[in-house]
N, C-alpha and C. Protein backbone atom coordinates (compact mmCIF):
# COMPACT_ATOMS: atom_id res chain seq x y z
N UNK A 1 0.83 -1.18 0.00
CA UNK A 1 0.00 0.00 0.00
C UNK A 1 0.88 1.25 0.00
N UNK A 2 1.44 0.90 1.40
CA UNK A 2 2.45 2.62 1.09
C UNK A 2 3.74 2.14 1.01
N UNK A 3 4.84 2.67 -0.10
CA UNK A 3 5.99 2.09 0.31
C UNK A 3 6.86 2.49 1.36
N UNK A 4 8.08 2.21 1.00
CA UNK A 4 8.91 2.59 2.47
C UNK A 4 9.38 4.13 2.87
N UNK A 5 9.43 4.54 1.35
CA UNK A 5 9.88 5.85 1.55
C UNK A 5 8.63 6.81 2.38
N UNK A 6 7.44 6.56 2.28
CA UNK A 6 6.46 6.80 2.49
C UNK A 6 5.99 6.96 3.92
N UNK A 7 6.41 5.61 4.59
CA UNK A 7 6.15 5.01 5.73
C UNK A 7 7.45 5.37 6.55
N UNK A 8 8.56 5.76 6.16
CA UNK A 8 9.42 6.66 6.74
C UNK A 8 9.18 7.88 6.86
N UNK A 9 8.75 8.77 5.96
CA UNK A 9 8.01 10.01 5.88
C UNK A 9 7.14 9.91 6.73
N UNK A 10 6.25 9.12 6.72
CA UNK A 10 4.76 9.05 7.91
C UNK A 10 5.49 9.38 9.44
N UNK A 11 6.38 8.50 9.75
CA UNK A 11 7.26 8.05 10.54
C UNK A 11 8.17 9.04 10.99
N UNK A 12 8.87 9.52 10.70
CA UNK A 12 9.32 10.89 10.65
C UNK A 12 8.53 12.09 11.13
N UNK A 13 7.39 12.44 10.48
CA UNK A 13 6.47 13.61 11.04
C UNK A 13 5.84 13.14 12.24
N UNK A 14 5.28 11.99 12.08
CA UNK A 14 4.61 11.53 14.00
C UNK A 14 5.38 11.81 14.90
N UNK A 15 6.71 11.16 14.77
CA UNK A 15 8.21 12.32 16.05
C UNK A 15 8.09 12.84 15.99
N UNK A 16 8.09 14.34 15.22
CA UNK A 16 8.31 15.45 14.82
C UNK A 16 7.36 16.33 15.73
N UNK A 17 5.75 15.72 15.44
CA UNK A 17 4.88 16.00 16.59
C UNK A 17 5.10 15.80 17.95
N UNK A 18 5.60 14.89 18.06
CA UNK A 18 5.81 14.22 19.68
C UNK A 18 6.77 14.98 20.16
N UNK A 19 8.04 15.26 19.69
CA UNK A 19 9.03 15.91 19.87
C UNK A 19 8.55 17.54 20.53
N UNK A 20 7.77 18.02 19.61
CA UNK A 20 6.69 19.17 19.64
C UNK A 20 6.39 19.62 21.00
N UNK A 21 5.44 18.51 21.05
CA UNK A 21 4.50 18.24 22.25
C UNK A 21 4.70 17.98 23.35
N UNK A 22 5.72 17.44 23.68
CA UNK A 22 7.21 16.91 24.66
C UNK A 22 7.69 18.74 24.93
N UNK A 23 8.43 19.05 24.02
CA UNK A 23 8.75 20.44 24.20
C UNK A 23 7.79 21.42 24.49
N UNK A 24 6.41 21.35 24.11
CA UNK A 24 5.52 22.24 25.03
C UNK A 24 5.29 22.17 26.13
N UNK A 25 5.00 20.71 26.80
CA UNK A 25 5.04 20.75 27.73
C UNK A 25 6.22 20.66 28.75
N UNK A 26 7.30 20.57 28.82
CA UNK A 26 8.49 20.79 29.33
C UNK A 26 8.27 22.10 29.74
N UNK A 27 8.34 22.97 28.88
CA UNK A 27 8.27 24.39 29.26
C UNK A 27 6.34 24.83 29.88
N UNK A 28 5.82 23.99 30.77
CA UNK A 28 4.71 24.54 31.19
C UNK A 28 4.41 25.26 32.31
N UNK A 29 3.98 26.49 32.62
CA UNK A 29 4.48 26.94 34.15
C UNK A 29 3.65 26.34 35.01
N UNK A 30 4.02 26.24 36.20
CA UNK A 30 3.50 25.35 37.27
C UNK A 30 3.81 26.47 38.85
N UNK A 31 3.07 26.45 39.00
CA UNK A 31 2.74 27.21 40.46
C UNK A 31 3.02 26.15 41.75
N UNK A 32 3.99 25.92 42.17
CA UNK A 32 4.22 24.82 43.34
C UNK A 32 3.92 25.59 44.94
N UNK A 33 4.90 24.87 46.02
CA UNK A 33 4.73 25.14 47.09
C UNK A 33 5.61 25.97 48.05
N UNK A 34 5.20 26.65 49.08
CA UNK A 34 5.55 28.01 49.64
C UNK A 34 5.54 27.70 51.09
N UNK A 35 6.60 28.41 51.26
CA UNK A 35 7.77 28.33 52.82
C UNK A 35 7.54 29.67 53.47
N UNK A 36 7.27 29.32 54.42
CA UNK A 36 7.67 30.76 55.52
C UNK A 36 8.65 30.07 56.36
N UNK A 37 10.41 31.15 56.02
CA UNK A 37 11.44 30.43 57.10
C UNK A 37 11.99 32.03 57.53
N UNK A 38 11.65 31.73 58.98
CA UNK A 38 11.61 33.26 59.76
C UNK A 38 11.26 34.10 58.61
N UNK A 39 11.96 35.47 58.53
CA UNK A 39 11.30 36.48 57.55
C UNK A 39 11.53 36.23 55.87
N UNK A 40 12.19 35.01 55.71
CA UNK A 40 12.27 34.71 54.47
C UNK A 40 10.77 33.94 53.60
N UNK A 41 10.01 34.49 52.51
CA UNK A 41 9.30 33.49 52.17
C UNK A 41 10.08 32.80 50.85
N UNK A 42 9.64 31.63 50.58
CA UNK A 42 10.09 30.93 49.97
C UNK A 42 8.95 29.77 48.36
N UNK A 43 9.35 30.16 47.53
CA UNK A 43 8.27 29.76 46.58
C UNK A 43 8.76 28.91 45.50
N UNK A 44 8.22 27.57 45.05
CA UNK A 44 8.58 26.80 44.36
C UNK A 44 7.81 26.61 42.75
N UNK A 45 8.52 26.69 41.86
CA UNK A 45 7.71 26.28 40.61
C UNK A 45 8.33 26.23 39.08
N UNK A 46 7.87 26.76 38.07
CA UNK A 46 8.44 26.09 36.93
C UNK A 46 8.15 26.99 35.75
N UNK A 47 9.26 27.82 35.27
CA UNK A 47 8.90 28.40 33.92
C UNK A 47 8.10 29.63 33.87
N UNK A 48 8.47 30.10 36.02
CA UNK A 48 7.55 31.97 35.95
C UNK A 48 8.32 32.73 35.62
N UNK A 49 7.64 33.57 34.80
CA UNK A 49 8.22 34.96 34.90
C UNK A 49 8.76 35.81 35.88
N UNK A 50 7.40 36.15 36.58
CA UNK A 50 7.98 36.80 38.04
C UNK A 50 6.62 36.25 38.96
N UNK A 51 7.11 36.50 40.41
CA UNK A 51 6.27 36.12 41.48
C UNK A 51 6.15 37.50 42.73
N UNK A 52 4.98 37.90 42.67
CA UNK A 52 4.33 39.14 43.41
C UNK A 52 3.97 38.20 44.71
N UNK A 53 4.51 39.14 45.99
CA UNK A 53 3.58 39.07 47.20
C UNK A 53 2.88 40.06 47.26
N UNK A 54 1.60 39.91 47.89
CA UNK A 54 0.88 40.67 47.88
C UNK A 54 0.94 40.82 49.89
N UNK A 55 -0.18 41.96 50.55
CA UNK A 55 -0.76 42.10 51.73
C UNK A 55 -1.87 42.56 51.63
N UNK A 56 -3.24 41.86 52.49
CA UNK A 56 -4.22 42.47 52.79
C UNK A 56 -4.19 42.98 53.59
N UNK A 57 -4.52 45.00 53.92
CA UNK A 57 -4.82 45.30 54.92
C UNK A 57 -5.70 44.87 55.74
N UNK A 58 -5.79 45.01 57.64
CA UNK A 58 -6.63 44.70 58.32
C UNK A 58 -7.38 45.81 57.98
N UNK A 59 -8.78 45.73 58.82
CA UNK A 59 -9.76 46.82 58.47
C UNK A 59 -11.18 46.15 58.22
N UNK A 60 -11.92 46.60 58.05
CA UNK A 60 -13.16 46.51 57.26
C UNK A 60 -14.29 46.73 56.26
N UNK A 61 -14.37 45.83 55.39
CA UNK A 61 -14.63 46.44 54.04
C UNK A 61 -13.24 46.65 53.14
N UNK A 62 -12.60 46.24 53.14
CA UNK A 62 -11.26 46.30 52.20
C UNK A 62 -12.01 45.80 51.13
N UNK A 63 -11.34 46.72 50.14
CA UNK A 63 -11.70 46.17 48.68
C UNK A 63 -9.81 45.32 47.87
N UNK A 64 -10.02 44.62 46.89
CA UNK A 64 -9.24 45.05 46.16
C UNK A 64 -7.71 45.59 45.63
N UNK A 65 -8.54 46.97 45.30
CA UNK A 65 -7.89 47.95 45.04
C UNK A 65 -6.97 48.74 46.57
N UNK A 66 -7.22 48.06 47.16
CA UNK A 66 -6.52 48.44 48.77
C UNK A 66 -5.59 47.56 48.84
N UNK A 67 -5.06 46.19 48.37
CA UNK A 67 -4.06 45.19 48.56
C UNK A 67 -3.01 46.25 48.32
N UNK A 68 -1.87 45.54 48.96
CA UNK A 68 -0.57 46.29 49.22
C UNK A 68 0.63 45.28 48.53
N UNK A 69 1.04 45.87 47.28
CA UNK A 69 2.27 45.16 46.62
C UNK A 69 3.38 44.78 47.91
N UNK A 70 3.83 43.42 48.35
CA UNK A 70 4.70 43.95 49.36
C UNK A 70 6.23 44.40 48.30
N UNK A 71 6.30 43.67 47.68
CA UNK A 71 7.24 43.42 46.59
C UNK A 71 7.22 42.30 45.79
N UNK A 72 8.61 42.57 45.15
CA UNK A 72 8.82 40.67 43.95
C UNK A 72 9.62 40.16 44.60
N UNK A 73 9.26 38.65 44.39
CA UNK A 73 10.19 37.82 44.83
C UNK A 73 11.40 37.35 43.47
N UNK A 74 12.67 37.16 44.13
CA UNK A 74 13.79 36.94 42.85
C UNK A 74 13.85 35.47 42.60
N UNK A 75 14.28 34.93 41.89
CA UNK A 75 14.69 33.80 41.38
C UNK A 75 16.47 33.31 41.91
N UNK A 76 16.70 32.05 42.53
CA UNK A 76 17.39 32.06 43.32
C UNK A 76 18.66 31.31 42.63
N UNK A 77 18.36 30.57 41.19
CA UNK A 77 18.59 30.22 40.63
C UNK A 77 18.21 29.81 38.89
N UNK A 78 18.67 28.85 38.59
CA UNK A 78 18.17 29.13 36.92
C UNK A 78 16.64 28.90 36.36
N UNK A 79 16.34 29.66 35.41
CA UNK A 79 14.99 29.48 34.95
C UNK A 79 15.05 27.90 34.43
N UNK A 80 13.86 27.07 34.61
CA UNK A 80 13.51 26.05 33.97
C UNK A 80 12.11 25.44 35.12
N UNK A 81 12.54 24.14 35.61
CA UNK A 81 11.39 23.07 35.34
C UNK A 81 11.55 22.86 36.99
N UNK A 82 12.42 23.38 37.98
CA UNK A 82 12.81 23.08 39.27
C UNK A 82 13.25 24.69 39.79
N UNK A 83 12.30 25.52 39.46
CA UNK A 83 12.49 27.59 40.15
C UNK A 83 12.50 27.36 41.43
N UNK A 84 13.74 28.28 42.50
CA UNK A 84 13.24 28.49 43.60
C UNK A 84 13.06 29.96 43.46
N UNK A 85 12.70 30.49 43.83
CA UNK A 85 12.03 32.14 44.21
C UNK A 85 12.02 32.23 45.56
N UNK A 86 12.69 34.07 46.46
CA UNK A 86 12.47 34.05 47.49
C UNK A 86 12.11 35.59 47.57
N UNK A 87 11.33 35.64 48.80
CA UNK A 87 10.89 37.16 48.68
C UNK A 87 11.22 37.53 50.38
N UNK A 88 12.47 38.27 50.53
CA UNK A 88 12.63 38.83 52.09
C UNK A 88 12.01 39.39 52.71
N UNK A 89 11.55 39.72 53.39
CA UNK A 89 10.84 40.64 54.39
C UNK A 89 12.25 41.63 54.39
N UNK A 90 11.54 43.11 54.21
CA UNK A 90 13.08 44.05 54.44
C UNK A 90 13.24 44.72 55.40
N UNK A 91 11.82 44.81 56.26
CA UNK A 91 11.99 45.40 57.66
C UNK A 91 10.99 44.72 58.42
N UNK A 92 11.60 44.50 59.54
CA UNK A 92 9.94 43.80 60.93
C UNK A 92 10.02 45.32 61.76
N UNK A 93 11.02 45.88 61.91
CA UNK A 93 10.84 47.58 62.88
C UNK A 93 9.18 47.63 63.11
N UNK A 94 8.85 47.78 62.13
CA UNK A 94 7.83 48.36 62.19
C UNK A 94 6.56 47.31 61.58
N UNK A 95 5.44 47.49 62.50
CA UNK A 95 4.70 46.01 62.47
C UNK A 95 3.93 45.89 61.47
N UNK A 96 3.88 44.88 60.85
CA UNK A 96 3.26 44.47 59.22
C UNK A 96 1.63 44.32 59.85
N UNK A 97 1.04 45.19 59.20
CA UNK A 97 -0.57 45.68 59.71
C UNK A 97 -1.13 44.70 58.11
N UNK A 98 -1.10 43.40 58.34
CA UNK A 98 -1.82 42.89 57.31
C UNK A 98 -2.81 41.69 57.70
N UNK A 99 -4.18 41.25 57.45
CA UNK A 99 -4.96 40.57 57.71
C UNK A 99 -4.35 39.10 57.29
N UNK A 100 -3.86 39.40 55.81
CA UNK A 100 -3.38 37.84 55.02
C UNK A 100 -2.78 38.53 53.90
N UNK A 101 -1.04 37.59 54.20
CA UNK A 101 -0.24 37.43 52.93
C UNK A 101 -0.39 36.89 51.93
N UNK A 102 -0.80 37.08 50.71
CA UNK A 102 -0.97 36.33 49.43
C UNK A 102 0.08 36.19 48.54
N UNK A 103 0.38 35.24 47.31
CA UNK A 103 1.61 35.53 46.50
C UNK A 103 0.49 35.13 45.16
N UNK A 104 1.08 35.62 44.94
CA UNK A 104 0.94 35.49 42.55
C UNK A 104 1.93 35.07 41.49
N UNK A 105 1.59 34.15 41.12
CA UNK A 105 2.71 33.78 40.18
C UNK A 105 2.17 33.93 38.65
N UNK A 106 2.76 34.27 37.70
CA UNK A 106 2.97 34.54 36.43
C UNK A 106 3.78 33.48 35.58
N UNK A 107 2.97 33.20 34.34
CA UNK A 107 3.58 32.23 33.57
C UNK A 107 4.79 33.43 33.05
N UNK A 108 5.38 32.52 32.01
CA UNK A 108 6.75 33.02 31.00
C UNK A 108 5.74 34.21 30.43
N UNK A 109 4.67 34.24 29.59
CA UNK A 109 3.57 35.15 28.80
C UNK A 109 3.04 35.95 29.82
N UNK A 110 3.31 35.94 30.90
CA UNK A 110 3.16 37.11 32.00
C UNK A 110 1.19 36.97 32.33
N UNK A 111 1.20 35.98 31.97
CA UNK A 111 -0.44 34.86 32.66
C UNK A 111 -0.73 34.59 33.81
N UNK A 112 -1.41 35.20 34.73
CA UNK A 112 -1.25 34.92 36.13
C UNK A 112 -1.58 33.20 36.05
N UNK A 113 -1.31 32.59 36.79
CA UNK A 113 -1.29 31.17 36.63
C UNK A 113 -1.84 30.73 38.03
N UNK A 114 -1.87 31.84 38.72
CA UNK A 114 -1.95 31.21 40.72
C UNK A 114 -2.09 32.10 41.32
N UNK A 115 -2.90 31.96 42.96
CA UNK A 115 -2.94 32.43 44.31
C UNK A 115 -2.61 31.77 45.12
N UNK A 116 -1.85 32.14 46.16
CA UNK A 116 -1.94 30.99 47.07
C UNK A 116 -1.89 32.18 48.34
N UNK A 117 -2.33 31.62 49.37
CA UNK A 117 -2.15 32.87 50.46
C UNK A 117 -1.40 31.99 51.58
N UNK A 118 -0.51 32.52 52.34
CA UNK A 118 0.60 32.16 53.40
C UNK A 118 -0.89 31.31 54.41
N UNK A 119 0.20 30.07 54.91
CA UNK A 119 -0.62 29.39 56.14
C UNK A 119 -0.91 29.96 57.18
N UNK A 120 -1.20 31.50 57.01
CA UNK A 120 -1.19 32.58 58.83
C UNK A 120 -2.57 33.10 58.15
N UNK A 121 -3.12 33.65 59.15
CA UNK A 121 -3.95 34.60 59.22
C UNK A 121 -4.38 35.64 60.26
N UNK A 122 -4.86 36.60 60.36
CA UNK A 122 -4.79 37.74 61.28
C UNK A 122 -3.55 38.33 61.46
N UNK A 123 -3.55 39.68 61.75
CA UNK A 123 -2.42 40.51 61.84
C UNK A 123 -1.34 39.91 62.31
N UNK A 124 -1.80 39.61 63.95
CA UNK A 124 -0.29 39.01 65.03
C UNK A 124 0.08 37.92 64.25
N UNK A 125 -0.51 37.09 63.85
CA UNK A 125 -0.29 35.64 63.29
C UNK A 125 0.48 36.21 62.25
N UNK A 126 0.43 36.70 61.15
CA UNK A 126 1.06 37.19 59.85
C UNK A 126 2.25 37.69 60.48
N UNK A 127 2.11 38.86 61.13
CA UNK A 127 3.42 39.49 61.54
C UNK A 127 4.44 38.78 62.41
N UNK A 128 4.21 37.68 63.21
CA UNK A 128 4.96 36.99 64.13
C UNK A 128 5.52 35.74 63.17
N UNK A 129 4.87 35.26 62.15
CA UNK A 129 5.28 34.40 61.50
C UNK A 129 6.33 35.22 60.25
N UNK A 130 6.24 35.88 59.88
CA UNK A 130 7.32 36.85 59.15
C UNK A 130 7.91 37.51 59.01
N UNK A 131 7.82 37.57 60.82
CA UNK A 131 9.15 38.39 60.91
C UNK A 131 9.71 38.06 61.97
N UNK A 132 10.02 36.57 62.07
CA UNK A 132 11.04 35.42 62.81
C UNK A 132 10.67 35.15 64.24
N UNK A 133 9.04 35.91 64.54
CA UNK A 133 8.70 35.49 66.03
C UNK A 133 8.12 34.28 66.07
N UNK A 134 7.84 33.32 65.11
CA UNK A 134 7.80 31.99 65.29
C UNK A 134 8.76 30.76 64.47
């Protein structure tokens, strides 16, 4: 039916796909898991761009548009398939007035990909956990 040259050709492009498809997903970003070590946080994943902490003020009725950039977290090492990312705390002096820490991660296409919010909640809890009082 088909000859060989044919069935090598067939044969040839089916890798070609796979190869493809293999390489898309290799490079897929992945949002992993997050460390609080004293005031260091710590964030694991694959192929981000960049990674935002965020803070909710305490208060009531917070919208939004009231979250507090704390900063970016850097990349601690090389981009690929095993990212660590860390984001310091740069001062405890003065007491972190936040309800709940959140982080955001961004694919390579700058796609938010994730939320995840720190295992604390309430002010003391947030602030004692990030800035080395537990």
């Amino acid at each position: 039916m088909y000859g060989p040259r044919n069935t090598l050709l067939v044969a040839a492009m089916v890798m070609l796909g796979m190869a493809c498809l293999t390489a898309q997903q290799a490079r897929h970003s992945l949002f992993g898991t997050i460390e609080v070590n004293k005031s260091d946080i710590v964030i694991h994943g694959a192929h981000l761009q960049r990674v935002e902490v965020w803070a909710i003020p305490t208060g009531t009725g917070i919208t939004p548009d009231e979250y507090v950039l704390l900063g970016k977290a850097k990349r601690t090492n090389s981009a690929g398939s095993n990212e660590v990312w860390l984001f310091r705390m740069s001062s405890c002096t003065a007491p972190l007035s936040a309800a709940e820490v959140f982080i955001k991660a961004f694919s390579t296409s700058g796609k938010l990909i994730g939320k995840k919010s720190l295992p604390s909640s309430g002010a003391s809890e947030v602030c004692d956990v990030l800035c080395g009082q537990r």
